[in-house]
Protein backbone atom coordinates (compact mmCIF):
# COMPACT_ATOMS: atom_id res chain seq x y z
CA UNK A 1 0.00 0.00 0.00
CA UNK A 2 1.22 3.19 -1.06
CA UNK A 3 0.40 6.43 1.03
CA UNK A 4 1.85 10.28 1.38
CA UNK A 5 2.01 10.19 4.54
CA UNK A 6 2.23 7.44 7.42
CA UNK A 7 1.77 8.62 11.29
CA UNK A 8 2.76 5.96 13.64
CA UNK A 9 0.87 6.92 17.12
CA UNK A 10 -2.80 6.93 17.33
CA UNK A 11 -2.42 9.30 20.71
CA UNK A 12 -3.46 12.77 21.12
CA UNK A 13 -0.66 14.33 18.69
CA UNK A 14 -0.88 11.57 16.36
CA UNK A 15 -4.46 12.36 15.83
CA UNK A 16 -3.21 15.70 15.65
CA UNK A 17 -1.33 15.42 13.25
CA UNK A 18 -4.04 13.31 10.96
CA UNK A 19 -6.70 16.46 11.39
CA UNK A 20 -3.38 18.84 10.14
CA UNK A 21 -2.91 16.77 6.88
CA UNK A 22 -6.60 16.54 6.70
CA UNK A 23 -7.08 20.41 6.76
CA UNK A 24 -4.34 20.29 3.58
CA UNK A 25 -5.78 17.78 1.99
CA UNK A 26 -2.77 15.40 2.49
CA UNK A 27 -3.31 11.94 1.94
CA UNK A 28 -2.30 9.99 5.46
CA UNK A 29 -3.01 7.38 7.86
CA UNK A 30 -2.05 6.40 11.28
CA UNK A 31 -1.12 2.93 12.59
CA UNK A 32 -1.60 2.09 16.31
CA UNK A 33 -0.26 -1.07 18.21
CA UNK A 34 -2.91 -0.38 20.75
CA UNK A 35 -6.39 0.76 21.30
CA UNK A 36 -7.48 4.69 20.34
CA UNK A 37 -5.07 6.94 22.45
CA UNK A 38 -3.66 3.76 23.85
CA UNK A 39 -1.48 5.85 26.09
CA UNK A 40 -4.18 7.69 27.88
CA UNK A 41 -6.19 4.55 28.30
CA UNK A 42 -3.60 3.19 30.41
CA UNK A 43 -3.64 5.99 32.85
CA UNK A 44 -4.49 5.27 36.53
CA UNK A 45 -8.57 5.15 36.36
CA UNK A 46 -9.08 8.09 38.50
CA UNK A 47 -6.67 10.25 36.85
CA UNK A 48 -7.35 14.12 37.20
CA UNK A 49 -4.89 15.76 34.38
CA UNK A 50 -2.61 19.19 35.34
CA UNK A 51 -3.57 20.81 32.27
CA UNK A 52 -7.35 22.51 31.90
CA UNK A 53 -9.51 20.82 28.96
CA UNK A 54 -8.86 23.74 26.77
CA UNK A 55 -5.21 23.00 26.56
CA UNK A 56 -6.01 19.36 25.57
CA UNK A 57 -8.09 20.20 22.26
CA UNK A 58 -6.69 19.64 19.36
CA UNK A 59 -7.63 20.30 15.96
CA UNK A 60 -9.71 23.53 17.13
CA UNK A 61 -12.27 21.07 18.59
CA UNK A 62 -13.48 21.85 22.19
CA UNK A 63 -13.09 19.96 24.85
CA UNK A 64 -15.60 20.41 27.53
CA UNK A 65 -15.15 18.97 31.05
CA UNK A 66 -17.62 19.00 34.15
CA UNK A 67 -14.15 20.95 35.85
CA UNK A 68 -11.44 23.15 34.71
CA UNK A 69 -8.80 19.68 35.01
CA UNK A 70 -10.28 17.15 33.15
CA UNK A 71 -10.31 13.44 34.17
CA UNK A 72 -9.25 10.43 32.35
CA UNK A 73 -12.55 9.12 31.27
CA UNK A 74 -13.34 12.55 30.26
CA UNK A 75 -10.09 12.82 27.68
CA UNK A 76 -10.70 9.35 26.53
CA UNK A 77 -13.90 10.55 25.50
CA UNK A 78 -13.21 13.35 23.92
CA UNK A 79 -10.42 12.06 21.69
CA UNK A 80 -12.66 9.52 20.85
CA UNK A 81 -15.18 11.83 19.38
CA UNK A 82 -12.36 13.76 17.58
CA UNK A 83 -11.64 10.61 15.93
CA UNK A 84 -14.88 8.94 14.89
CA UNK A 85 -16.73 12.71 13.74
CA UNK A 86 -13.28 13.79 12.13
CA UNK A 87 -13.25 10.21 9.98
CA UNK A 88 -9.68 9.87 11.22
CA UNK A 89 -8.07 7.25 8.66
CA UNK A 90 -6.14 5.07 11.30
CA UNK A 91 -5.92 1.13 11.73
CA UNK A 92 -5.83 0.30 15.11
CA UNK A 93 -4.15 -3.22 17.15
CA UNK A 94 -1.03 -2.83 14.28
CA UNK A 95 2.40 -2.50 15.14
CA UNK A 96 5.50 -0.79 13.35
CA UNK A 97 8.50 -3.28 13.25
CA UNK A 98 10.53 -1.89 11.22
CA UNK A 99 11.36 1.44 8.43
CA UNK A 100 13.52 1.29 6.07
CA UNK A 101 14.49 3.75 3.01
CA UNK A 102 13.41 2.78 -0.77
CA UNK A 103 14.88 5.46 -2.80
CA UNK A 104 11.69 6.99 -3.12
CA UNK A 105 10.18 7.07 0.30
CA UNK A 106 10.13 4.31 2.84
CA UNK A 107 9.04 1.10 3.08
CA UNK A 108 7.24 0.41 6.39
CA UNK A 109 6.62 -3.00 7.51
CA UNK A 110 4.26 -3.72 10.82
CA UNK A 111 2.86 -6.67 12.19
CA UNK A 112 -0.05 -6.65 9.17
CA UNK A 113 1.00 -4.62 6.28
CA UNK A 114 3.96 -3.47 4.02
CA UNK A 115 3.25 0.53 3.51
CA UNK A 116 5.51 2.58 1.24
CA UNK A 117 5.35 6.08 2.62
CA UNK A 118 6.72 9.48 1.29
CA UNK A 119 6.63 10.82 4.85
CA UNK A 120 6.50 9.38 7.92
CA UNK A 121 5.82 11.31 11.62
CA UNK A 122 6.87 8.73 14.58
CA UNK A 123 4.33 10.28 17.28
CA UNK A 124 4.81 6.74 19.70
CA UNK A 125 4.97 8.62 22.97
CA UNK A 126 6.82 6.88 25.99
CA UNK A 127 4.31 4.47 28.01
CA UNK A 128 4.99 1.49 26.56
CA UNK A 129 8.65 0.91 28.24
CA UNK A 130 8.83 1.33 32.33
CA UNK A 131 12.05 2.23 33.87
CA UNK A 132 13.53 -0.78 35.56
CA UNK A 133 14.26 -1.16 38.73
CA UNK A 134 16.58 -4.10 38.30
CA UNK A 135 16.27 -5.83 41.71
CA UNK A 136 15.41 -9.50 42.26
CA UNK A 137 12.42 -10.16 42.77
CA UNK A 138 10.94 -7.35 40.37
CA UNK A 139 9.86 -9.65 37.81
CA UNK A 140 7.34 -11.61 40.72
CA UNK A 141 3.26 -11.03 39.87
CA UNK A 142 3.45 -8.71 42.87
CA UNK A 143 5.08 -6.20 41.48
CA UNK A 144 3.59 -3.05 38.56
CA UNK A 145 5.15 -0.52 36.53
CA UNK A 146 1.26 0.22 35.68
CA UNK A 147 -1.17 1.71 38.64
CA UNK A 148 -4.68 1.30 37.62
CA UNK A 149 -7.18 0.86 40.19
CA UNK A 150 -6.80 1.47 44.21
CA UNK A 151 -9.67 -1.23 45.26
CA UNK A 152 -6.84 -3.96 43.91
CA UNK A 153 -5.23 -2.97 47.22
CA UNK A 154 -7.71 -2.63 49.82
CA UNK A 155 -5.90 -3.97 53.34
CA UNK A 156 -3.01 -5.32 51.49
CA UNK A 157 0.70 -3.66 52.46
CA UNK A 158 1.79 -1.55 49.34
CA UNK A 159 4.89 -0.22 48.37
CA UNK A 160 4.77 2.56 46.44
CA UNK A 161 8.13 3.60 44.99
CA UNK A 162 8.79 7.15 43.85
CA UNK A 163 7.90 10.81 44.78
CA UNK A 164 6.19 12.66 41.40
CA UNK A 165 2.60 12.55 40.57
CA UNK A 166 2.06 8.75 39.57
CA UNK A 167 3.76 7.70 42.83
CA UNK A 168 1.75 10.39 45.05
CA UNK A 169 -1.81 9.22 43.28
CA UNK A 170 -1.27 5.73 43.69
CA UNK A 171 0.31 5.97 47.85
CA UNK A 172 -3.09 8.47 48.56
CA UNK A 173 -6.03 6.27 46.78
CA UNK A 174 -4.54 3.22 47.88
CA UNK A 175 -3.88 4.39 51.56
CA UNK A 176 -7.91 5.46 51.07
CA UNK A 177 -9.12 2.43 50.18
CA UNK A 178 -7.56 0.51 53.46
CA UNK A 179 -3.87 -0.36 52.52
CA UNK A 180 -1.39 0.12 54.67
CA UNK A 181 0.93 1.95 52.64
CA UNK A 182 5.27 2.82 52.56
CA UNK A 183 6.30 4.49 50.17
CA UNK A 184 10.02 4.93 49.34
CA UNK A 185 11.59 7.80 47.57
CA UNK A 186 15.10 7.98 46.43
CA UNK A 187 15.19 12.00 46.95
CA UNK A 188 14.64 14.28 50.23
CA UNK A 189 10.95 15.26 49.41
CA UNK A 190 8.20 14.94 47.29
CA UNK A 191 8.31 16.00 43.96
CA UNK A 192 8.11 19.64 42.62
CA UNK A 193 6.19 18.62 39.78
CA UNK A 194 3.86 17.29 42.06
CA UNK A 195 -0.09 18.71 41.32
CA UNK A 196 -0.56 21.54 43.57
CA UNK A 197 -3.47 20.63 44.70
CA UNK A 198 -2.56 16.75 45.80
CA UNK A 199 0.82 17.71 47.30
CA UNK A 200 0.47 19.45 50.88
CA UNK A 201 -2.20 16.01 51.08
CA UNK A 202 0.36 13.47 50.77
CA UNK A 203 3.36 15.70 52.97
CA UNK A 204 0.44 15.79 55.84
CA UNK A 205 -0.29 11.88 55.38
CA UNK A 206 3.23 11.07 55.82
CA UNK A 207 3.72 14.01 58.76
CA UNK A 208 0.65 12.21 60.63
CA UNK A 209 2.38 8.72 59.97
CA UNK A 210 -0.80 7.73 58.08
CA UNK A 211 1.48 7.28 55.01
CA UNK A 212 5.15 5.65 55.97
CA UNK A 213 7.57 7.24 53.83
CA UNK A 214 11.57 6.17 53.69
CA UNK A 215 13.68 8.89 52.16
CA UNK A 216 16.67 8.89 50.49
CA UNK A 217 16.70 4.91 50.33
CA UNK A 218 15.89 2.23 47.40
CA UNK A 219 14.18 -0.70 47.06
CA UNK A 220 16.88 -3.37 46.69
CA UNK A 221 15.31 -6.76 46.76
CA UNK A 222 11.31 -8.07 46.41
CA UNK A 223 9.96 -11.58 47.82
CA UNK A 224 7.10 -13.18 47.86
CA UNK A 225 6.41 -11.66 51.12
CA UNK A 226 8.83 -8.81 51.92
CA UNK A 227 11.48 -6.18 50.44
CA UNK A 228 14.93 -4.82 51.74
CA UNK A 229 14.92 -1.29 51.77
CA UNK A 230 18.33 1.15 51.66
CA UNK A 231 17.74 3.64 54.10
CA UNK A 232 20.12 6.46 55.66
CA UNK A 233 19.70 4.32 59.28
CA UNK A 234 20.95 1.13 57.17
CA UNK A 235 19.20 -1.93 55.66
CA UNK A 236 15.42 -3.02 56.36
CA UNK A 237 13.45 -5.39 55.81
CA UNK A 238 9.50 -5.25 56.16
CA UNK A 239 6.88 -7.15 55.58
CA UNK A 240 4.67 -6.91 51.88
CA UNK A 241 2.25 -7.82 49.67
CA UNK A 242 2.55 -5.81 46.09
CA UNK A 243 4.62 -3.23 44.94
CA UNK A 244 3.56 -0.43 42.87
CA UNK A 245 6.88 0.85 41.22
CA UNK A 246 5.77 4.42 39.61
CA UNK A 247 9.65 4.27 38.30
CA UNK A 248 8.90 6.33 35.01
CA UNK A 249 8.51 5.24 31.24
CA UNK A 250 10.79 6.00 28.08
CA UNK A 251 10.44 6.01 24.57
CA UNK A 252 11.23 3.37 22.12
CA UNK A 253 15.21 3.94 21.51
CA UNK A 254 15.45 0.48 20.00
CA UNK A 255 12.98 1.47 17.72
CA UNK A 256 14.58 4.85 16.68
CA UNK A 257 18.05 3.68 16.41
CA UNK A 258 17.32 0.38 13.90
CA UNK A 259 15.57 2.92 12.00
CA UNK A 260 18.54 5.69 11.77
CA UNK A 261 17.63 8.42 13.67
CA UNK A 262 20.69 9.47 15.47
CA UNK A 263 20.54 9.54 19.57
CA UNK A 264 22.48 12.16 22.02
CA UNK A 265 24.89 10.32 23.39
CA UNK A 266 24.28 12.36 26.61
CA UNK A 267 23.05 10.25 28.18
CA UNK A 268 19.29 11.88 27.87
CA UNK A 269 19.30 10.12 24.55
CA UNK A 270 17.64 12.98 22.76
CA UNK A 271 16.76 12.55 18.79
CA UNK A 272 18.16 14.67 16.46
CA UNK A 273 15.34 16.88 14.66
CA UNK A 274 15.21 20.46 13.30
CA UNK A 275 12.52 22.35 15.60
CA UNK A 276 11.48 24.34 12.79
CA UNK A 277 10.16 21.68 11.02
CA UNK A 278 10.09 18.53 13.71
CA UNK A 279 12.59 16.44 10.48
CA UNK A 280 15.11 14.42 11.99
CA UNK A 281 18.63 13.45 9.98
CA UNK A 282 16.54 11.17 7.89
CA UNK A 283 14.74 13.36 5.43
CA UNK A 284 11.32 12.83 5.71
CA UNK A 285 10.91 11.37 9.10
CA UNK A 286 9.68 13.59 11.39
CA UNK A 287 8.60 13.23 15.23
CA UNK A 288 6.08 14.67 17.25
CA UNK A 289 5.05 14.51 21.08
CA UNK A 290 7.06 13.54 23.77
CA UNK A 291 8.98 11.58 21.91
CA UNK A 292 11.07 14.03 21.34
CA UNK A 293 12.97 14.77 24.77
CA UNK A 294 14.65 11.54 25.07
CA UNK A 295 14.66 10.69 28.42
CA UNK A 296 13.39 13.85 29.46
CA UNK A 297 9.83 12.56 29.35
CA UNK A 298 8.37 15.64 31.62
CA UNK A 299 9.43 18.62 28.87
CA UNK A 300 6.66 17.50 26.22
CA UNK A 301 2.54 17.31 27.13
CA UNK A 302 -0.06 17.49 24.47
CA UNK A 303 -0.37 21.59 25.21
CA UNK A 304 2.71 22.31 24.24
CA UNK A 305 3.77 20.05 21.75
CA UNK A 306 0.09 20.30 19.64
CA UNK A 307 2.12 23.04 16.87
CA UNK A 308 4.32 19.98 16.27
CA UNK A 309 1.64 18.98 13.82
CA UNK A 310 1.65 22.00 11.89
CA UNK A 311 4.72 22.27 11.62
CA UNK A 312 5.90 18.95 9.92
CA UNK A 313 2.36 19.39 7.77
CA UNK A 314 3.17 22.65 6.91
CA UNK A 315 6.93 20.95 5.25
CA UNK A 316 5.22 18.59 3.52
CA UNK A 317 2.84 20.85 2.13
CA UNK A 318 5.90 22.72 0.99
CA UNK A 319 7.76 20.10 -0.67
């Protein structure tokens, strides 16, 4: 199949990026390994976002919300909507494996199809990959890089590991539905990037010794039915029954590397791109999202990297 333009990422700047070409009258369509805005649908259930609805919209469609922060069911909603009444062209439950260059274009193989694309915009986010703790013991059922639902944990000892918003979420509706929860943070305090409104919450749970907390230590080994903790005092061992390990995610670098696009070597990993235009060293490849910081996962959300779309549709347009 032969296309102008192939998005991989059926998230929130993927689908961006389809109502962008759409607008031009550029002939696209996205691919996405997952479900609709697969991303968001793996959030925590009762997710409230940081940014207000209006900064979510894309594609100049509004986004109303019962409050100024909408929730996750709200977002999945919406983006929903902006799919099915936009007649988004995108093939869902397909996976890029690989990209390679043609003379022409490139020729895109997933887990379904070979595409041959003119232009391609790798919009994958950085979900899909948690940061590893690399303890023993972290591969045991007990343990999750993915927080969903607190009721899981009602009465059950929880480790929560981590200080930023995931980590704070998970230790206060947990600890609310029953569990008896420790949480242990490799810094000296909660995280500045914590909400505003959820932070001076979990600093009083843990000041009131609702909420154990273990600063400046690491989780060092899991079992069936305890962990050794690092802590400033020494080693410790309590008892446990799951671990919820809110380590962070990170793009696909495999992915990105096999396909050419050259990494910092930084140690952030950052892709090479030109921010005018969102093209990386391969010409014709262009990223959008999140995807773009590397490592640095908290400098892109959907509000501010939405003009990525016009941008790189804007290029092709000029071509």
């Amino acid at each position: 199949m032969q296309i102008r333009l192939l998005i991989i990422g059926g998230g929130p700047i993927g689908l961006a990026c389809a109502l962008a070409a759409q607008k031009e009258g550029i002939e696209y369509l996205i691919i996405e390994k997952g479900c609709l805005v697969n991303s968001l649908y793996r959030y925590p259930g009762n997710m409230t976002f940081f940014s207000t609805s209006e900064r979510l919209e894309i594609g100049g469609v509004p986004f109303v919300s019962n409050n100024a922060k909408p929730t996750r069911p709200e977002a999945l909603e919406y983006y929903r909507r902006v799919a099915v009444s936009g007649h988004i062209n995108i093939r869902l439950f397909e996976k890029a494996e690989k990209i390679s260059p043609n003379g022409k274009g490139y020729t895109v193989i997933t887990d379904k199809q070979i595409y041959t694309a003119e232009n391609i915009i790798i919009a994958t986010g950085f979900y899909d990959i948690p940061n590893l703790l690399n303890i023993p013991g972290e591969t045991l059922p007990k343990v999750t890089h993915y927080y969903k639902d607190p009721h899981f944990y009602a009465t059950q000892r929880v480790i929560v590991i981590g200080a930023n918003n995931s980590s704070v979420d998970a230790a206060l509706e947990t600890y609310r539905k029953g569990a008896e929860v420790t949480m242990v943070i490799r810094g000296e305090a909660i995280g500045k990037r914590v909400k505003y409104w959820v932070k001076p919450d979990i600093e009083n749970r843990i000041k009131e010794g609702s909420i154990k907390a273990y600063f400046g230590s690491t989780l060092t080994a899991i079992r069936e039915s305890e962990v050794d903790i690092l802590t400033p005092e020494g080693p410790l061992t309590i008892p446990n029954d799951f671990v919820i390990a809110a380590t962070g995610y990170q793009p696909d670098f495999h992915f990105l590397e096999k396909t050419g696009i050259q990494l910092s070597t930084d140690g952030e990993r950052a892709p090479t791109y030109d921010p005018d235009t969102m093209e990386t060293n391969l010409p014709g490849i262009y990223l959008a999202g999140v995807i773009c910081g590397g490592m640095n996962t908290h400098v892109w959300f959907i509000e501010n990297s939405r003009g990525h779309a016009e941008k790189i549709i804007q290029h092709i347009k000029a071509k």
